[in-house]
Protein backbone atom coordinates (compact mmCIF):
# COMPACT_ATOMS: atom_id res chain seq x y z
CA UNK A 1 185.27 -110.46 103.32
CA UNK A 2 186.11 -110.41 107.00
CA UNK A 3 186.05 -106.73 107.28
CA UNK A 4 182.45 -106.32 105.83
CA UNK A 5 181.16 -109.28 108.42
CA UNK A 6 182.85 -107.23 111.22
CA UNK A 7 181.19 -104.18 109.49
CA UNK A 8 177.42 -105.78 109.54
CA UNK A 9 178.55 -107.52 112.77
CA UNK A 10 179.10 -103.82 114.41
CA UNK A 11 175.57 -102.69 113.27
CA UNK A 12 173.62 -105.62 114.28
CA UNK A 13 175.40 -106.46 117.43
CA UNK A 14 177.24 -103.34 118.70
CA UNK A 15 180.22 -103.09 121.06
CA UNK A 16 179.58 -101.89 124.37
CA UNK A 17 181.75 -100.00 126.46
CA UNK A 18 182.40 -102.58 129.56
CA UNK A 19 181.98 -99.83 132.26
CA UNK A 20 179.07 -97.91 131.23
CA UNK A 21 177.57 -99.74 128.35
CA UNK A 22 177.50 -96.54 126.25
CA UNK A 23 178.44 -97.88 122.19
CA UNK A 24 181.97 -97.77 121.61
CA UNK A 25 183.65 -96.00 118.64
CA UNK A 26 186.44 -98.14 117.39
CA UNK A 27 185.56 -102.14 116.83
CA UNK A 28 186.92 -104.64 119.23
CA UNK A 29 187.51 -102.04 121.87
CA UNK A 30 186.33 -102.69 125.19
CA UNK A 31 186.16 -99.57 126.93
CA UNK A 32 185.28 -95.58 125.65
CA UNK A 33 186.98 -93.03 125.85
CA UNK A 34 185.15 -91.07 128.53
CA UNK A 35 185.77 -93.64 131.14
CA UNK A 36 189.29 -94.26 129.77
CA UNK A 37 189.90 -90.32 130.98
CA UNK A 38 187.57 -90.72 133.83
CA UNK A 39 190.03 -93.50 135.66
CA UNK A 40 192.66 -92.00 138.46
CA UNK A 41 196.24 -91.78 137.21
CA UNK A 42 199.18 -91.13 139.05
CA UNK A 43 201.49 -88.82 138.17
CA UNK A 44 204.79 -89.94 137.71
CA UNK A 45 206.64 -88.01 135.26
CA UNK A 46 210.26 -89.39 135.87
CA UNK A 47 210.83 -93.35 135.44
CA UNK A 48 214.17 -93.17 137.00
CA UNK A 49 213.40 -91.22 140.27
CA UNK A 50 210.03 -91.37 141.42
CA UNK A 51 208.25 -92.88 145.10
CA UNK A 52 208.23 -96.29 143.46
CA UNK A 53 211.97 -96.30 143.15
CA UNK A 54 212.47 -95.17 146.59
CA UNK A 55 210.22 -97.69 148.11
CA UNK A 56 212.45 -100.37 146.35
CA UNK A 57 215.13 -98.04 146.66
CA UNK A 58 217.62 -100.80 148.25
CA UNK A 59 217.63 -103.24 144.97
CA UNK A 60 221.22 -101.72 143.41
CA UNK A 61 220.28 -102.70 139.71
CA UNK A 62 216.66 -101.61 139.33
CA UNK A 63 217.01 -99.15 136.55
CA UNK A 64 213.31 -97.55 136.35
CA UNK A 65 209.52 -97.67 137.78
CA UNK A 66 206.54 -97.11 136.53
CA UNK A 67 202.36 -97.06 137.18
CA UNK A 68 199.51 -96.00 135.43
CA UNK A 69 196.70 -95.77 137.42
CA UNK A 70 196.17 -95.62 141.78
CA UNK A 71 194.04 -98.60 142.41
CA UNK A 72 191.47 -97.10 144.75
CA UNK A 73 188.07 -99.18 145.79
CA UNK A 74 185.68 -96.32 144.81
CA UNK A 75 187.40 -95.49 141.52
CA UNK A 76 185.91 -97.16 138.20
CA UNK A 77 189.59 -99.22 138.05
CA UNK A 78 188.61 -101.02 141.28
CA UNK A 79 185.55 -102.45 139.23
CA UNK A 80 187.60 -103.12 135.42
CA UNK A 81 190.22 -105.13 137.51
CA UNK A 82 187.20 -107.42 138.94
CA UNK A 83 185.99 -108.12 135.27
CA UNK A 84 189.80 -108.74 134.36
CA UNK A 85 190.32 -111.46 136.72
CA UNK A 86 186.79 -113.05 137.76
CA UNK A 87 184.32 -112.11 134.76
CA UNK A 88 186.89 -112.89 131.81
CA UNK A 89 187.35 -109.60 130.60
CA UNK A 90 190.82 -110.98 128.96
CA UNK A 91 190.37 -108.17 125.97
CA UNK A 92 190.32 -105.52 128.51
CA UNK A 93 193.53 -106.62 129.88
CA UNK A 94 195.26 -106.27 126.56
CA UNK A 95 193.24 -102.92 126.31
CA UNK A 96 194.40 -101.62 129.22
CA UNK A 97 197.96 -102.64 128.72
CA UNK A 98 198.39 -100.97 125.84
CA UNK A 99 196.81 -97.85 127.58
CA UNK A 100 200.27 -98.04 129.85
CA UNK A 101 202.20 -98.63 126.69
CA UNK A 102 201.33 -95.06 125.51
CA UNK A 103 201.56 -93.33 128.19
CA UNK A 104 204.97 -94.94 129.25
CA UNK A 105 206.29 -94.30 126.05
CA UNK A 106 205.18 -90.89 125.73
CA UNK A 107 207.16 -90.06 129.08
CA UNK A 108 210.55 -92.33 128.38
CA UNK A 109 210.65 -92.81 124.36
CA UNK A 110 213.76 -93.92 124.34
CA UNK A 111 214.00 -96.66 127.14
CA UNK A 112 215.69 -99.61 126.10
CA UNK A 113 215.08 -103.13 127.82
CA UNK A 114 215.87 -107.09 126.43
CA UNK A 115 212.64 -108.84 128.05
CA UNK A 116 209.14 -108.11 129.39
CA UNK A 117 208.06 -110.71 131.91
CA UNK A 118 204.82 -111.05 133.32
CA UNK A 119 204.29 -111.72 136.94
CA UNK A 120 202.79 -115.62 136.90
CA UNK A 121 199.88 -117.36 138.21
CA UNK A 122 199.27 -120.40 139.25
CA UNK A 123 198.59 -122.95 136.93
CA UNK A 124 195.57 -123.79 139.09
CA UNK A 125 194.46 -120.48 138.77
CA UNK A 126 195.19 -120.07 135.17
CA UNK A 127 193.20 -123.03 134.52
CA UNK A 128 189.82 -121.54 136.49
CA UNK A 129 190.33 -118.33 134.80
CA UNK A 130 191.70 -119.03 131.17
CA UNK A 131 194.26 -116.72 131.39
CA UNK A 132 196.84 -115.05 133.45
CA UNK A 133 195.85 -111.18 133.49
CA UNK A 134 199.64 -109.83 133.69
CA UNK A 135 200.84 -111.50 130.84
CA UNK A 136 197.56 -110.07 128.87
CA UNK A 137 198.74 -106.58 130.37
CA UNK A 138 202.38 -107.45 129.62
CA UNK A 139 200.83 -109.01 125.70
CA UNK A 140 199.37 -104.84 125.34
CA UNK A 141 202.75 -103.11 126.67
CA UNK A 142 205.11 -104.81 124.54
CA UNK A 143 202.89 -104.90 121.25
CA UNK A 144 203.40 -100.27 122.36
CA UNK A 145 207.41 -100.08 123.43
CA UNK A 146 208.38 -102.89 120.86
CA UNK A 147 209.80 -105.07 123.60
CA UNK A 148 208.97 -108.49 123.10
CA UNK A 149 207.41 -110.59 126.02
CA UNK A 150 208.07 -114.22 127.55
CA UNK A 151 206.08 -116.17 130.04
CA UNK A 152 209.40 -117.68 131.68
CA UNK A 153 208.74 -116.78 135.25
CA UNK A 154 206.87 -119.94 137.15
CA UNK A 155 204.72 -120.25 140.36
CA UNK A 156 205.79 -122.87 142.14
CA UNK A 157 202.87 -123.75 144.21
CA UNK A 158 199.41 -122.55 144.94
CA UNK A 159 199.61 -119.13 147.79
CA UNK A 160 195.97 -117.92 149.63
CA UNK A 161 195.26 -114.42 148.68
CA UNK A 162 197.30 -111.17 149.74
CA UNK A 163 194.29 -108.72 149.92
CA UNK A 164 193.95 -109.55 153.92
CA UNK A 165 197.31 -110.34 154.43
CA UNK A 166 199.47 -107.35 156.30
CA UNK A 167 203.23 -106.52 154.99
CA UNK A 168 205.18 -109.59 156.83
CA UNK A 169 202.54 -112.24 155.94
CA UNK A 170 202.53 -111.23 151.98
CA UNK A 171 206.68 -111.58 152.59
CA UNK A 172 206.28 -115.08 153.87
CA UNK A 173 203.22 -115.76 151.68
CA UNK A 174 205.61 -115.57 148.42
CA UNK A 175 208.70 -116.73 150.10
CA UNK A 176 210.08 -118.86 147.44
CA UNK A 177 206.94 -119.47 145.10
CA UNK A 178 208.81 -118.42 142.00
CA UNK A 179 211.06 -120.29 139.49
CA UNK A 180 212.58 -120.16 136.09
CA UNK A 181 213.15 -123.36 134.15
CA UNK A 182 216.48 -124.63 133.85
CA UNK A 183 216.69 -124.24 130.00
CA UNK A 184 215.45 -120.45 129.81
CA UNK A 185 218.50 -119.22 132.01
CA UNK A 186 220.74 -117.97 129.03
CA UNK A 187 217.23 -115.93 128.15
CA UNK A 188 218.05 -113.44 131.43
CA UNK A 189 221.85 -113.73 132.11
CA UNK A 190 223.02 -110.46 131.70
CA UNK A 191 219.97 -109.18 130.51
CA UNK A 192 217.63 -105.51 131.15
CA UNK A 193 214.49 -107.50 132.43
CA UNK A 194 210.96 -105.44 132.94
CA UNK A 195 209.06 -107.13 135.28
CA UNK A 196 205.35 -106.21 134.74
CA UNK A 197 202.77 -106.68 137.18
CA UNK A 198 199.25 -105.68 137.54
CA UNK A 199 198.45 -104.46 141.05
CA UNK A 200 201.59 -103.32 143.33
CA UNK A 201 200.61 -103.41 146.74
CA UNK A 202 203.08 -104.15 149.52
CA UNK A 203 205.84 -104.81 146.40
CA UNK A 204 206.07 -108.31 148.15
CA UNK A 205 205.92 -110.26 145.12
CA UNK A 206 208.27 -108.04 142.93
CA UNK A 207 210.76 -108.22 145.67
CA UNK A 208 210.70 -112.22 145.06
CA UNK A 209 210.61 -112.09 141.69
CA UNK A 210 213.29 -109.39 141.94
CA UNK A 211 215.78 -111.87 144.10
CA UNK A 212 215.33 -114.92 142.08
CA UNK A 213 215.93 -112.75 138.73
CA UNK A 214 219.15 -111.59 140.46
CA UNK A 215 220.17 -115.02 141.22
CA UNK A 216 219.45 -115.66 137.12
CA UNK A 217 222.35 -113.01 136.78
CA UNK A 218 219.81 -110.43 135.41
CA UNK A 219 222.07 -107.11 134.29
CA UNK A 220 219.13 -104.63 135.24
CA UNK A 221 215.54 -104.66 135.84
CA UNK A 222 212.45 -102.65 136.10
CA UNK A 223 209.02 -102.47 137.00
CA UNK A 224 205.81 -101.48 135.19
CA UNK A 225 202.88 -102.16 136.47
CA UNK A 226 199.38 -101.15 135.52
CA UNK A 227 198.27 -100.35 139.10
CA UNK A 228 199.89 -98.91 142.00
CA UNK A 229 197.38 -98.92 145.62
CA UNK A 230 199.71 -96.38 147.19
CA UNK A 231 200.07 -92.79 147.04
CA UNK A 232 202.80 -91.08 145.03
């Protein structure tokens, strides 16, 4: 019954493509094809020796790095990433994540990893927006690879914005805003951990996150992220 109402639905009320309102092909996407191609994409080839690694390069148990896309201002990404987070695009988040799922799997198909983690919000924030867009990216990238995902890392308290901040002032900005309860320790001990993010910029926040997932006793861990605002 359902799948003749979404049927009729789809006829009567068609799906739009979220960046250029042309009608999309498949139901309950949110963006076509065209602009799907049309977005910038890095290049990255190698997960295990690329620029990302080298710019974290002094972290002895990061296994592999990843990004999708270069988050530019004048590319169509700069605009999807402002629906994500202020216009409640959550659907394109998942979308999107998935997106990265492919193509990451396409280039490592047999990476191995015991947790996906999304890179919190505040609950604050969560609250205004509905949703916390790295866990919908993280939701997309583990339903690809087949690595299950847990919202276990916490933000401790409420941090202004980084997009003003330079290097040092995102460091101190995040200095110490991230936990893990008490009871979700045995969860990471020992444990390959993918930390997925979606926007690296300065890699302030990963290198927090990073630190207090080392002091968990994490085995290995990696980074995928969505976006990546430098150049490769």
């Amino acid at each position: 019954m359902k799948r003749y109402f979404d049927y009729f639905r789809s006829i009567i009320f068609p799906d739009l493509c979220l960046f250029c309102g042309d009608r999309l092909d498949e139901f309950l996407a949110v963006i076509c094809q065209n602009c799907l191609l049309s977005l910038n994409y890095t290049t990255i080839a190698e997960i295990y020796q690329n620029k990302i690694i080298d710019r974290f390069q002094h972290i002895g148990n990061l296994n592999a790095a990843y990004a999708l896309f270069y988050y530019r201002p004048d590319n169509p990404l700069h605009d999807l990433i402002a629906q994500i987070k202020y216009q409640g695009k959550k659907d394109l988040a998942l979308t999107l994540g998935q997106s990265l799922g492919k193509k990451f799997k396409s280039i490592a198909p047999n990476f191995k990893a015991d947790l996906i983690l999304p890179i919190p919000i505040h609950p604050k924030r969560r609250a205004e927006r509905g949703y916390n867009q790295s866990y919908e990216i993280a939701l997309g990238l583990s339903e690809i690879i087949e690595i299950p995902t847990e919202d276990l890392l916490l933000r401790l308290r409420h941090t202004p914005s980084q997009t003003k901040l330079n290097k040092m002032e995102r460091l101190a900005n995040v200095k110490g805003v991230f936990g893990i309860s008490k009871s979700d320790l045995p969860k990471l001990k020992n444990k390959h951990l993918i930390i997925v993010d979606d926007i690296i910029t300065s890699g302030a926040t990963l290198l927090e996150c990073i630190a207090l997932l080392n002091e968990c006793g994490a085995k290995e861990i990696s980074i995928i992220s969505l976006c990546i605002a430098f150049e490769l």
